[in-house]
C-alpha atoms as a PDB file:
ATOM      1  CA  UNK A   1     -11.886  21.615   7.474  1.00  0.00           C
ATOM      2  CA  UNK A   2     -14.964  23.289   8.987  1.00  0.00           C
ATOM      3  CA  UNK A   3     -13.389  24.707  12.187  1.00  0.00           C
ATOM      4  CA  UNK A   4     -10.012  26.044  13.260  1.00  0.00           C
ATOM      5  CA  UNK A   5      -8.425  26.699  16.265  1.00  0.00           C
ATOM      6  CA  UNK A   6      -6.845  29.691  17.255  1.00  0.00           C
ATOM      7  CA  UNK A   7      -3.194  28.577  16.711  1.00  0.00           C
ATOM      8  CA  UNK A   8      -3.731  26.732  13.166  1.00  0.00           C
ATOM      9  CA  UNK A   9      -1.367  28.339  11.189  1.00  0.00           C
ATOM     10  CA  UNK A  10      -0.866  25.211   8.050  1.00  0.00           C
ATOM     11  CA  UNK A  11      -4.509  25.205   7.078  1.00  0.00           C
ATOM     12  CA  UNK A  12      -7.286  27.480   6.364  1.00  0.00           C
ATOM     13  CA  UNK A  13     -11.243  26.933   6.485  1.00  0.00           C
ATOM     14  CA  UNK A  14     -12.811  24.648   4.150  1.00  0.00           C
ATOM     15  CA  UNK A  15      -9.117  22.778   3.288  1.00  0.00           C
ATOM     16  CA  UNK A  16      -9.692  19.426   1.980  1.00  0.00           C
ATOM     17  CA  UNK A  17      -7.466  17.032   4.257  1.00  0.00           C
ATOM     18  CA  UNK A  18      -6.379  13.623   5.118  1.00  0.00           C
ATOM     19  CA  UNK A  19      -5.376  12.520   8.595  1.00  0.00           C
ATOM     20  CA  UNK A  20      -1.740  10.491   8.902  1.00  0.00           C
ATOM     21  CA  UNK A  21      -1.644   7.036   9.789  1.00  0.00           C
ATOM     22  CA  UNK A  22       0.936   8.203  12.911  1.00  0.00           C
ATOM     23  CA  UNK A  23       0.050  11.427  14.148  1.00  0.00           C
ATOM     24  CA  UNK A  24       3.243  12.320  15.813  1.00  0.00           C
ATOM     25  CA  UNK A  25       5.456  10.731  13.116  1.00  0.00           C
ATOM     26  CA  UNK A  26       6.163  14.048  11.037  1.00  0.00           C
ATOM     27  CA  UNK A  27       9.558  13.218   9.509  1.00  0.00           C
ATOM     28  CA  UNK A  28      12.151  10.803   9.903  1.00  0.00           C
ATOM     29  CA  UNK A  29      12.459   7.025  10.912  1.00  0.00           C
ATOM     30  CA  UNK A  30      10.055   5.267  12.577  1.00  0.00           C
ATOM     31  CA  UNK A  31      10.563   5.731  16.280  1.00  0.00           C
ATOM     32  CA  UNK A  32       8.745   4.376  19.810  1.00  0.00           C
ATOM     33  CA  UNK A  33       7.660   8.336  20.287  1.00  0.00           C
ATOM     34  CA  UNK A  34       6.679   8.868  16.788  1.00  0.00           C
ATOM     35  CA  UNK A  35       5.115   5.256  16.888  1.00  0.00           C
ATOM     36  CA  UNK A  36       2.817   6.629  19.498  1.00  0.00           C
ATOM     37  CA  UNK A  37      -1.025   6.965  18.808  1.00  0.00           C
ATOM     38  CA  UNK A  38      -1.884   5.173  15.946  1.00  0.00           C
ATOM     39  CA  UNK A  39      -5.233   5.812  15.020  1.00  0.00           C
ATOM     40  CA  UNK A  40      -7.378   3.032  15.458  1.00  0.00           C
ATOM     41  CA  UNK A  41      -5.302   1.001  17.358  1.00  0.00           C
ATOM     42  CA  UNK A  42      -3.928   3.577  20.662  1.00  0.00           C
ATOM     43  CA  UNK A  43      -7.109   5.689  20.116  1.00  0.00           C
ATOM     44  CA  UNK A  44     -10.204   6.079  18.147  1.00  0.00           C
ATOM     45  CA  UNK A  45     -10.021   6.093  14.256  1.00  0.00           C
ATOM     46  CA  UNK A  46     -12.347   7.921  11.909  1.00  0.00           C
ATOM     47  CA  UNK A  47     -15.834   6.309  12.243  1.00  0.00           C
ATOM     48  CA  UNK A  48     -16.957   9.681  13.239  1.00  0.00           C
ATOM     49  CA  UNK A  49     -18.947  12.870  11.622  1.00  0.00           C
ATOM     50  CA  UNK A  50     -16.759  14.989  13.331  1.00  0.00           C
ATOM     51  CA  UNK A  51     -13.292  14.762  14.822  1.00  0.00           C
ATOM     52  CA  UNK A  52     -10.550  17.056  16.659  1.00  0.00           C
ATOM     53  CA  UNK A  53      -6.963  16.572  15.055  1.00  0.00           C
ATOM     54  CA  UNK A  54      -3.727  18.255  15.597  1.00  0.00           C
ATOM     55  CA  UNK A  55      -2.709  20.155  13.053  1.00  0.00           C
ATOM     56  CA  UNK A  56       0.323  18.830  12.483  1.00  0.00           C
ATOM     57  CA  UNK A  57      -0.928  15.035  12.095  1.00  0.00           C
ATOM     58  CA  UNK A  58      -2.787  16.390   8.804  1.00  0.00           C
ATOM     59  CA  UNK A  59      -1.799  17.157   5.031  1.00  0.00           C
ATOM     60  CA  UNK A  60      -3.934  19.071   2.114  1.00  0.00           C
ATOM     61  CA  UNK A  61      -5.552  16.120  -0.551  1.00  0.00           C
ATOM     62  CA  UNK A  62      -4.828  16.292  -4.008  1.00  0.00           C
ATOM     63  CA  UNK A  63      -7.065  18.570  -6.398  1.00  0.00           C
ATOM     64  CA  UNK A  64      -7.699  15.423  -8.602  1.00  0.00           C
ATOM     65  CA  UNK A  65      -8.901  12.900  -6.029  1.00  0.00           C
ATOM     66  CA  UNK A  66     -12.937  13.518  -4.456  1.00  0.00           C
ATOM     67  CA  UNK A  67     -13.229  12.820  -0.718  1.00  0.00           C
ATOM     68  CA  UNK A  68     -13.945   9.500  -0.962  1.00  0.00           C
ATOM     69  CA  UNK A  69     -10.612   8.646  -3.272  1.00  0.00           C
ATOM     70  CA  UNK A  70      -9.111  10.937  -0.800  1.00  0.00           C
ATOM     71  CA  UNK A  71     -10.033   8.702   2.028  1.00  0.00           C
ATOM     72  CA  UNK A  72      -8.020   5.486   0.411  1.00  0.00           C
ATOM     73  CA  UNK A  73      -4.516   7.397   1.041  1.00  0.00           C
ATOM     74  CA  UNK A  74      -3.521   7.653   4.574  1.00  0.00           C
ATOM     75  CA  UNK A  75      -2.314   3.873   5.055  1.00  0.00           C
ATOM     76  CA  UNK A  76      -2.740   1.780   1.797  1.00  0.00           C
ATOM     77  CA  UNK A  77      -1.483   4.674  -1.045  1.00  0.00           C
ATOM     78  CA  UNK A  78       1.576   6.249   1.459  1.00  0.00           C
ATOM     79  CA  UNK A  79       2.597   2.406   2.341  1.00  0.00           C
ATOM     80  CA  UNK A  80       2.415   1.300  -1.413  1.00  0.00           C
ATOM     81  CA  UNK A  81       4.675   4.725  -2.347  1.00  0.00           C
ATOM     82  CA  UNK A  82       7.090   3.477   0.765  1.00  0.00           C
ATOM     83  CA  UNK A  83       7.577   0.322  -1.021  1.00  0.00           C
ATOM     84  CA  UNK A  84       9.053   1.238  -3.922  1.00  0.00           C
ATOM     85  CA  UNK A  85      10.737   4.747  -2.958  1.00  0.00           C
ATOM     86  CA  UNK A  86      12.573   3.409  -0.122  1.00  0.00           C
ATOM     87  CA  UNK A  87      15.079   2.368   1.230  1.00  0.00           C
ATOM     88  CA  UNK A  88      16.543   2.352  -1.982  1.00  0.00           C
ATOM     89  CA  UNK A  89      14.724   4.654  -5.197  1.00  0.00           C
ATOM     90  CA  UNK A  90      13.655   2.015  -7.506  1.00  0.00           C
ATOM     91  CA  UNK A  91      14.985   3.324 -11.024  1.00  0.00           C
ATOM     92  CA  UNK A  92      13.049   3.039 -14.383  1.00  0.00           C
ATOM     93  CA  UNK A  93      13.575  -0.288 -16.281  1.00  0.00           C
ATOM     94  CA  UNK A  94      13.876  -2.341 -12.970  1.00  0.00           C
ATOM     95  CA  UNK A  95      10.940  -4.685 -12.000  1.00  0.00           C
ATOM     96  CA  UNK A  96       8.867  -5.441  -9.081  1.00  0.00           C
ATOM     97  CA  UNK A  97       6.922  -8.131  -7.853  1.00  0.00           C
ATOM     98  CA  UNK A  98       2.998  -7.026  -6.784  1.00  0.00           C
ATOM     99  CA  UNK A  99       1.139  -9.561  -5.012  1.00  0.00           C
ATOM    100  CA  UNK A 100      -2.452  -9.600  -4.836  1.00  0.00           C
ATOM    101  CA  UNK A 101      -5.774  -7.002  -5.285  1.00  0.00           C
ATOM    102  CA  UNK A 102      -5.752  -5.457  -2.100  1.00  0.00           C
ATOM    103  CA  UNK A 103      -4.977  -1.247  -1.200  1.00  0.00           C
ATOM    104  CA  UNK A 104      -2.112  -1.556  -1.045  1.00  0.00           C
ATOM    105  CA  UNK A 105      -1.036  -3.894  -3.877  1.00  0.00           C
ATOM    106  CA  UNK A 106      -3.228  -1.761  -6.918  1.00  0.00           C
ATOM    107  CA  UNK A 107      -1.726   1.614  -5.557  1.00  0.00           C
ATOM    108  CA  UNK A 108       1.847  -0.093  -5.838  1.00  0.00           C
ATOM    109  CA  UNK A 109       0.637  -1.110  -9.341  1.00  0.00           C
ATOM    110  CA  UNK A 110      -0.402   2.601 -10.474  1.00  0.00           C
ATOM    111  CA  UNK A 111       3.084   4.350  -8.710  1.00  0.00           C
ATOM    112  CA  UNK A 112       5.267   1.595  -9.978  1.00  0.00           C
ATOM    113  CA  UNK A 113       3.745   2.584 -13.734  1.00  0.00           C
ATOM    114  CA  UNK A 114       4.149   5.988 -13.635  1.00  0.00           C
ATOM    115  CA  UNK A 115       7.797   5.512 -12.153  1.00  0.00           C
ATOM    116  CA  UNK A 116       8.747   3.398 -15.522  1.00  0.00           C
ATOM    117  CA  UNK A 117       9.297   0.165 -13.194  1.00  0.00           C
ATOM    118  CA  UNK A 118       8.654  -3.264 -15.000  1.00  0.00           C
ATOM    119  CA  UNK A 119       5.503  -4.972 -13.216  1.00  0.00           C
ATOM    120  CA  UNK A 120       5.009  -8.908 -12.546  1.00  0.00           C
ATOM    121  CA  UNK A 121       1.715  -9.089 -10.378  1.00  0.00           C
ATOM    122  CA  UNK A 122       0.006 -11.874  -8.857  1.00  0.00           C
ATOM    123  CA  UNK A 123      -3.342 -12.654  -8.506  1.00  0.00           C
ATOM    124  CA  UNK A 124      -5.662 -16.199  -8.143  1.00  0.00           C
ATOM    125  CA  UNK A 125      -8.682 -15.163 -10.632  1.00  0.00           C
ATOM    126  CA  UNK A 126      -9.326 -14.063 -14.431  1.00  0.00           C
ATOM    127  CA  UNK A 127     -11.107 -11.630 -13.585  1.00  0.00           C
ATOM    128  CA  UNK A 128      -8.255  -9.673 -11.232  1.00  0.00           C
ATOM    129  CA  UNK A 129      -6.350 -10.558 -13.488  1.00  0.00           C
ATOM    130  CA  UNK A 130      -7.962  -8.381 -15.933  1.00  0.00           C
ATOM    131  CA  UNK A 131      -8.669  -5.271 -13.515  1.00  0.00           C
ATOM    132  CA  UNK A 132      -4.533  -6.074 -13.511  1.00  0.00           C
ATOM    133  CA  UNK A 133      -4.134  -5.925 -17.160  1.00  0.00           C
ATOM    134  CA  UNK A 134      -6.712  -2.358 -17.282  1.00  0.00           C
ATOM    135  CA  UNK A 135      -4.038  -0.903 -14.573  1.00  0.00           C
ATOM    136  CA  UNK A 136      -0.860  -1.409 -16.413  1.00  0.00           C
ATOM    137  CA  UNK A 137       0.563  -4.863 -15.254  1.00  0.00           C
ATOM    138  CA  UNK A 138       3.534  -5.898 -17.886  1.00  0.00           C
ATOM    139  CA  UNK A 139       2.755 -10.050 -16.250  1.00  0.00           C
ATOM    140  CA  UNK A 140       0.394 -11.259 -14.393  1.00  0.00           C
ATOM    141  CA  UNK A 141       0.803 -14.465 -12.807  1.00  0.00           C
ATOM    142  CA  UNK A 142      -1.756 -17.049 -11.372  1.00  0.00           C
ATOM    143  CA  UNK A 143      -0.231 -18.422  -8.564  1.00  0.00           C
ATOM    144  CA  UNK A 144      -3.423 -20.582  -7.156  1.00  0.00           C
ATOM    145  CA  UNK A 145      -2.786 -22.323 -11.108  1.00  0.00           C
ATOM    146  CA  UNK A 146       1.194 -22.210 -10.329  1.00  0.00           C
ATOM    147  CA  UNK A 147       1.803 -22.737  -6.652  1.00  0.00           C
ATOM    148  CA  UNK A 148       5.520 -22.615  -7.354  1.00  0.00           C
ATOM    149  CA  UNK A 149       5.096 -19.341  -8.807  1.00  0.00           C
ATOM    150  CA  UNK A 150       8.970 -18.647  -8.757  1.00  0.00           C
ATOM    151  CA  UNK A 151       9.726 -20.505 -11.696  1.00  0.00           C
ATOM    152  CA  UNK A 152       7.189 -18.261 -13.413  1.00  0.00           C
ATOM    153  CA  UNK A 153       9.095 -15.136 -12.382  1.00  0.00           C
ATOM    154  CA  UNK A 154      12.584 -16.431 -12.792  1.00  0.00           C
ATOM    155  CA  UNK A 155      11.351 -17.221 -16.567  1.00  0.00           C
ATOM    156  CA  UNK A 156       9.768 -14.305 -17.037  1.00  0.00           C
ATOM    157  CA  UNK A 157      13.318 -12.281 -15.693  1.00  0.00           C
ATOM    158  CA  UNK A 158      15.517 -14.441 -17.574  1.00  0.00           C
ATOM    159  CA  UNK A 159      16.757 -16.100 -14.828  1.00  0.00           C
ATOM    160  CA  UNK A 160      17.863 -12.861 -12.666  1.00  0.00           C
ATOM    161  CA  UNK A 161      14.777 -12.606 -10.558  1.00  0.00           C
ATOM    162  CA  UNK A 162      13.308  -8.848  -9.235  1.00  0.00           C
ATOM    163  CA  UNK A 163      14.740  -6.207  -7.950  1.00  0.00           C
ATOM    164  CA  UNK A 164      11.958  -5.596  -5.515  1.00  0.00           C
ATOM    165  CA  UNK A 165       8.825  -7.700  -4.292  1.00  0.00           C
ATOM    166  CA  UNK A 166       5.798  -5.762  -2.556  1.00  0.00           C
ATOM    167  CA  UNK A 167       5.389  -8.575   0.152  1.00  0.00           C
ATOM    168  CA  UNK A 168       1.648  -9.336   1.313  1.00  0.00           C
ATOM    169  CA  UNK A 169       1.302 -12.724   2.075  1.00  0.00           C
ATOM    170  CA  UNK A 170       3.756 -13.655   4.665  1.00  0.00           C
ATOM    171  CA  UNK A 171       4.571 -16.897   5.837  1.00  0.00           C
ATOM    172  CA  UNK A 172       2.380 -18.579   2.988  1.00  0.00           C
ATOM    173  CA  UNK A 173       4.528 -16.920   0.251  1.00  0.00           C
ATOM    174  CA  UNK A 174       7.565 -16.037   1.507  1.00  0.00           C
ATOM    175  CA  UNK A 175       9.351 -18.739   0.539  1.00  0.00           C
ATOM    176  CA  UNK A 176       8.199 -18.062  -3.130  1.00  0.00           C
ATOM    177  CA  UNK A 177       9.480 -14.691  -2.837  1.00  0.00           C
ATOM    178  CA  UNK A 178      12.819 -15.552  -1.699  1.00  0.00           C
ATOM    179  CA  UNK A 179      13.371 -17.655  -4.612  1.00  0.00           C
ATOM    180  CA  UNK A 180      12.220 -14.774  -6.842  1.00  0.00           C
ATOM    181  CA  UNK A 181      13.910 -11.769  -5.686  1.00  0.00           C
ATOM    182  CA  UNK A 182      17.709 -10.715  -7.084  1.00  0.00           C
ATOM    183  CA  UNK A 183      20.456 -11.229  -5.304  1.00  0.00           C
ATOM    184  CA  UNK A 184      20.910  -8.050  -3.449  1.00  0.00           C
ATOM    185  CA  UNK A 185      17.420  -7.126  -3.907  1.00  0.00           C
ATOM    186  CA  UNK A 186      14.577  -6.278  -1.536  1.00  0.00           C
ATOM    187  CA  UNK A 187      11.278  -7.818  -0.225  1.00  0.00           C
ATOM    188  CA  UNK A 188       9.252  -5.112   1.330  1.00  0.00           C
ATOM    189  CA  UNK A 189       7.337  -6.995   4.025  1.00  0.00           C
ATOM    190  CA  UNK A 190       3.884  -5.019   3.982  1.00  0.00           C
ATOM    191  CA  UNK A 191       1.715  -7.952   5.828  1.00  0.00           C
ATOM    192  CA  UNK A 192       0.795 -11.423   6.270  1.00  0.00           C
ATOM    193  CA  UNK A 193      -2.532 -12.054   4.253  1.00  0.00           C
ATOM    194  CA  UNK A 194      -1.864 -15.568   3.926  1.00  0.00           C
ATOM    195  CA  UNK A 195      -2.626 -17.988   7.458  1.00  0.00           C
ATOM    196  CA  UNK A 196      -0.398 -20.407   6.862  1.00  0.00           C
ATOM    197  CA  UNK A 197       2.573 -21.264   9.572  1.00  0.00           C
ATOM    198  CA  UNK A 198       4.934 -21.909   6.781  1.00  0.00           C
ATOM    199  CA  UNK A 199       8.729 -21.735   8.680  1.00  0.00           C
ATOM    200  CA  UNK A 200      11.236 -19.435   6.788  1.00  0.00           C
ATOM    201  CA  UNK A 201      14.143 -22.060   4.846  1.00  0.00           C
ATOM    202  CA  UNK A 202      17.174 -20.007   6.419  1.00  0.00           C
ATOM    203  CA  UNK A 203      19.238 -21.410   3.744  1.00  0.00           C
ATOM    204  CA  UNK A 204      17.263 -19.991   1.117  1.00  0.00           C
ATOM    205  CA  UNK A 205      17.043 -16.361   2.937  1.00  0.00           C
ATOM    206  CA  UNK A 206      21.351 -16.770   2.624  1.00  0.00           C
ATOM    207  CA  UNK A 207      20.936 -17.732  -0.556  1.00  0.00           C
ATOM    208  CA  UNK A 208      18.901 -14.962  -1.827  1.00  0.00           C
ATOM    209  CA  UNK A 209      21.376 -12.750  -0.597  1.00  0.00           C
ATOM    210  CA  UNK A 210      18.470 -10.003   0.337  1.00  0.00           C
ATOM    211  CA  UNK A 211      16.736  -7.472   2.620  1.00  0.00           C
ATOM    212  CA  UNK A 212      13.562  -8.335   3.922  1.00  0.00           C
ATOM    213  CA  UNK A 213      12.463  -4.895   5.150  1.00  0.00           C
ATOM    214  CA  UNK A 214       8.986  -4.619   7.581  1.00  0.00           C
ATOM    215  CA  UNK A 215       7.116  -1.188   6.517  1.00  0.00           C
ATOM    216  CA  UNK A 216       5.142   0.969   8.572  1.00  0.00           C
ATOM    217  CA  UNK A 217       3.442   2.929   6.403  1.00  0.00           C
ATOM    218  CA  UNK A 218       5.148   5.921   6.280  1.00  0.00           C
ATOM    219  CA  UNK A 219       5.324  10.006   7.603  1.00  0.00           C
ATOM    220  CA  UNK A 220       3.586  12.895   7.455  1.00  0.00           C
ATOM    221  CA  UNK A 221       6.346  13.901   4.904  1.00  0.00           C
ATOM    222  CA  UNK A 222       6.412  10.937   3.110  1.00  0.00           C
ATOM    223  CA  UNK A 223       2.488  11.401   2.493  1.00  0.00           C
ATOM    224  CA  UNK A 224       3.417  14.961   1.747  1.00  0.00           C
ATOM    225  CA  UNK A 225       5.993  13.949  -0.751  1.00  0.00           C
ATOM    226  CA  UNK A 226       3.705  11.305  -2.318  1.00  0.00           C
ATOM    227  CA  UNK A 227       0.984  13.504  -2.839  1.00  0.00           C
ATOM    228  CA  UNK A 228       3.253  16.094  -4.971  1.00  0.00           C
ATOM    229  CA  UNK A 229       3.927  13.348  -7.281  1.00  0.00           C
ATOM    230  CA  UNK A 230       0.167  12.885  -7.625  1.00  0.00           C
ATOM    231  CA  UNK A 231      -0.185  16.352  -8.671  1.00  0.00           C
ATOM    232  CA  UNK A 232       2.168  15.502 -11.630  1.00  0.00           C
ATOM    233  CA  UNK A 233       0.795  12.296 -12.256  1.00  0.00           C
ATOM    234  CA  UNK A 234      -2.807  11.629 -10.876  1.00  0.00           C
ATOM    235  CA  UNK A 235      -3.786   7.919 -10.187  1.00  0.00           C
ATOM    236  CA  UNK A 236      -7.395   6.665  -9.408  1.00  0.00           C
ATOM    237  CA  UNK A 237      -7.455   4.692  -6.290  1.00  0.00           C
ATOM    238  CA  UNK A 238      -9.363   1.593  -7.027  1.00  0.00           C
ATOM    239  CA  UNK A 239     -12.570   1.313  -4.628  1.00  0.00           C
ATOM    240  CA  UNK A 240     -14.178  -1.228  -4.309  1.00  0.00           C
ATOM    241  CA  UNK A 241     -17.693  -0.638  -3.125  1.00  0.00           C
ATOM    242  CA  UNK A 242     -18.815   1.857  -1.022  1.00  0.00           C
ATOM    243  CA  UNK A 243     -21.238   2.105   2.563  1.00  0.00           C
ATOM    244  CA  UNK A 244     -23.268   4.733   3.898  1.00  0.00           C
ATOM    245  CA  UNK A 245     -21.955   5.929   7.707  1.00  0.00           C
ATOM    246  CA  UNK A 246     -25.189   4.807   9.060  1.00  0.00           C
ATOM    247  CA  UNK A 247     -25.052   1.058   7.061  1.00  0.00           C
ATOM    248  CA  UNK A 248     -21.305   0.991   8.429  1.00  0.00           C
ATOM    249  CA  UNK A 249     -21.448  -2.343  10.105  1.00  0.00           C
ATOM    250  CA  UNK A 250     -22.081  -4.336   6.945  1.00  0.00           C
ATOM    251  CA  UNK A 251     -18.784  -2.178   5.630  1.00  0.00           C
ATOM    252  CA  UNK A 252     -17.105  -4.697   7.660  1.00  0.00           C
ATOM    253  CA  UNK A 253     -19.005  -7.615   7.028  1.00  0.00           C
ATOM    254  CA  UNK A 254     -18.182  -7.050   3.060  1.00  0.00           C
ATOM    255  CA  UNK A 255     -14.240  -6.803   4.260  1.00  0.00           C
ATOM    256  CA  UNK A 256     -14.749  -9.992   6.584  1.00  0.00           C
ATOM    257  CA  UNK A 257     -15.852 -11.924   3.027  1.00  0.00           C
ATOM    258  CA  UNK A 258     -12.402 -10.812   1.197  1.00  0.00           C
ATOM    259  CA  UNK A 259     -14.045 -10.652  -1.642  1.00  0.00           C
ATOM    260  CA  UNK A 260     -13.230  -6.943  -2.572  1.00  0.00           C
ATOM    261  CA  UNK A 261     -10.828  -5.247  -4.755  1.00  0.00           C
ATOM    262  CA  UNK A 262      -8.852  -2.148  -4.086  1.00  0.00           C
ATOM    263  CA  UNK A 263     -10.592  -0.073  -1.055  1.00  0.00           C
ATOM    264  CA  UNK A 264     -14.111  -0.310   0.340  1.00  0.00           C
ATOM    265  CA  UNK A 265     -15.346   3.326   1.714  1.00  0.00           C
ATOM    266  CA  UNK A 266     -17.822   4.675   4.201  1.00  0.00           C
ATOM    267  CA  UNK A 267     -19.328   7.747   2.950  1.00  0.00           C
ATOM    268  CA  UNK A 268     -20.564  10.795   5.359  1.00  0.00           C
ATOM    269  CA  UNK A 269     -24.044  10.362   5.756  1.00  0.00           C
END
């Protein structure tokens, strides 16, 4: 924070701070007016040296993380916490279903840890699956070397399935996840990685008897409550490889390969 207005009352000068994925989403559900002006998409992100903000569309960072770990929260880390803390507190002993190396999957891996939850996580190389392992991963499950992956998790659950699956993929592993998730449990439906056009077996959804919930991220609060559980229990967000702000362009060339792990960063110049 190197400049305040006259009416800033929340912050003082030189507060670390992270901007919120939705700056008029403050509390609450997700509505059309606090939907409004996502950054990035309904107005300029944060490929700048400088930027004006709101006051209220900011929180303070966590003591423990620099800038650049800092910089990993606003969307991946708050959507990650969303996943498991809502809509229904996942409760030590229970187990989740992680898919993937991206953001948001490794920050799901690190809360889901420090929360006591079992973890099953997916991943298509042995050397993920080893940055998997490092993190804290109870099973990790190839699922280019076992395309019908379910019967690995159903096994590995003793038949019962999870009580939760962080969701990725989309149509190219949804029907996977249907046939691995509890009855009554919960697929939180963070993207759609995968390309294929797979159709959703209808039957099956019945059959799994569960909530497929889309997530938006999350609120200023819920980004507020997420980092007070970081000062209790600091994680390292896993980055990737980082760019100077003048070398930004081939930032996004390296994300076009998909070849990264965790976040990649652009660093102030």
């Amino acid at each position: 924070m190197v400049k305040l207005g006259a009416s800033v009352s929340r912050f003082k000068l030189n507060d670390r701070v992270a901007g919120t994925f939705f700056p008029h989403w403050q509390a609450g559900r997700l509505t059309a007016d606090t939907g409004r002006g996502a950054y990035g998409l309904a107005q300029d992100g944060w490929l700048t040296e400088y930027k004006v903000v709101n006051q209220e569309a900011l929180v303070k960072l966590p003591d423990s993380l620099s800038f650049a770990e800092g910089s990993t929260l606003p969307c991946a880390a708050v959507t990650a916490w969303n996943s498991l803390t809502q809509s229904r507190p996942l409760q030590p002993g229970e187990t989740v279903l992680i898919q993937g190396t991206g953001g948001v999957s490794l920050f799901a891996l690190q809360f889901a840890k420090t929360m006591g939850l079992q973890v099953i996580s997916l991943t298509s190389t042995a050397e993920k699956a080893s940055l998997l392992n490092d993190l804290g991963a109870d099973h990790i499950v190839n699922y280019k070397e076992n395309p019908e992956w379910h019967r690995q998790i159903r096994e590995i659950t003793g038949g019962e399935g999870v009580e939760r699956i962080v969701e990725v993929g989309g149509p190219g592993t949804i029907e996977n996840s249907l046939k691995s998730v509890r009855l009554g449990g919960e697929i939180a439906l963070i993207g759609f990685a995968s390309q294929s056009q797979s159709p959703i077996d209808f039957m099956q959804l019945f059959k799994a008897g569960a909530t497929i919930r889309p997530l938006s991220v999350g609120s200023r609060e819920d980004f507020e409550n997420m980092n007070r559980a970081l000062s209790f229990k600091p994680i390292k967000p896993v980055i990737s490889q980082t760019f100077d702000f003048d070398d930004s362009v081939s930032a996004w060339k390296y994300l076009e390969q998909k070849n990264h792990v965790g976040k990649v960063v652009i660093l102030p110049s």
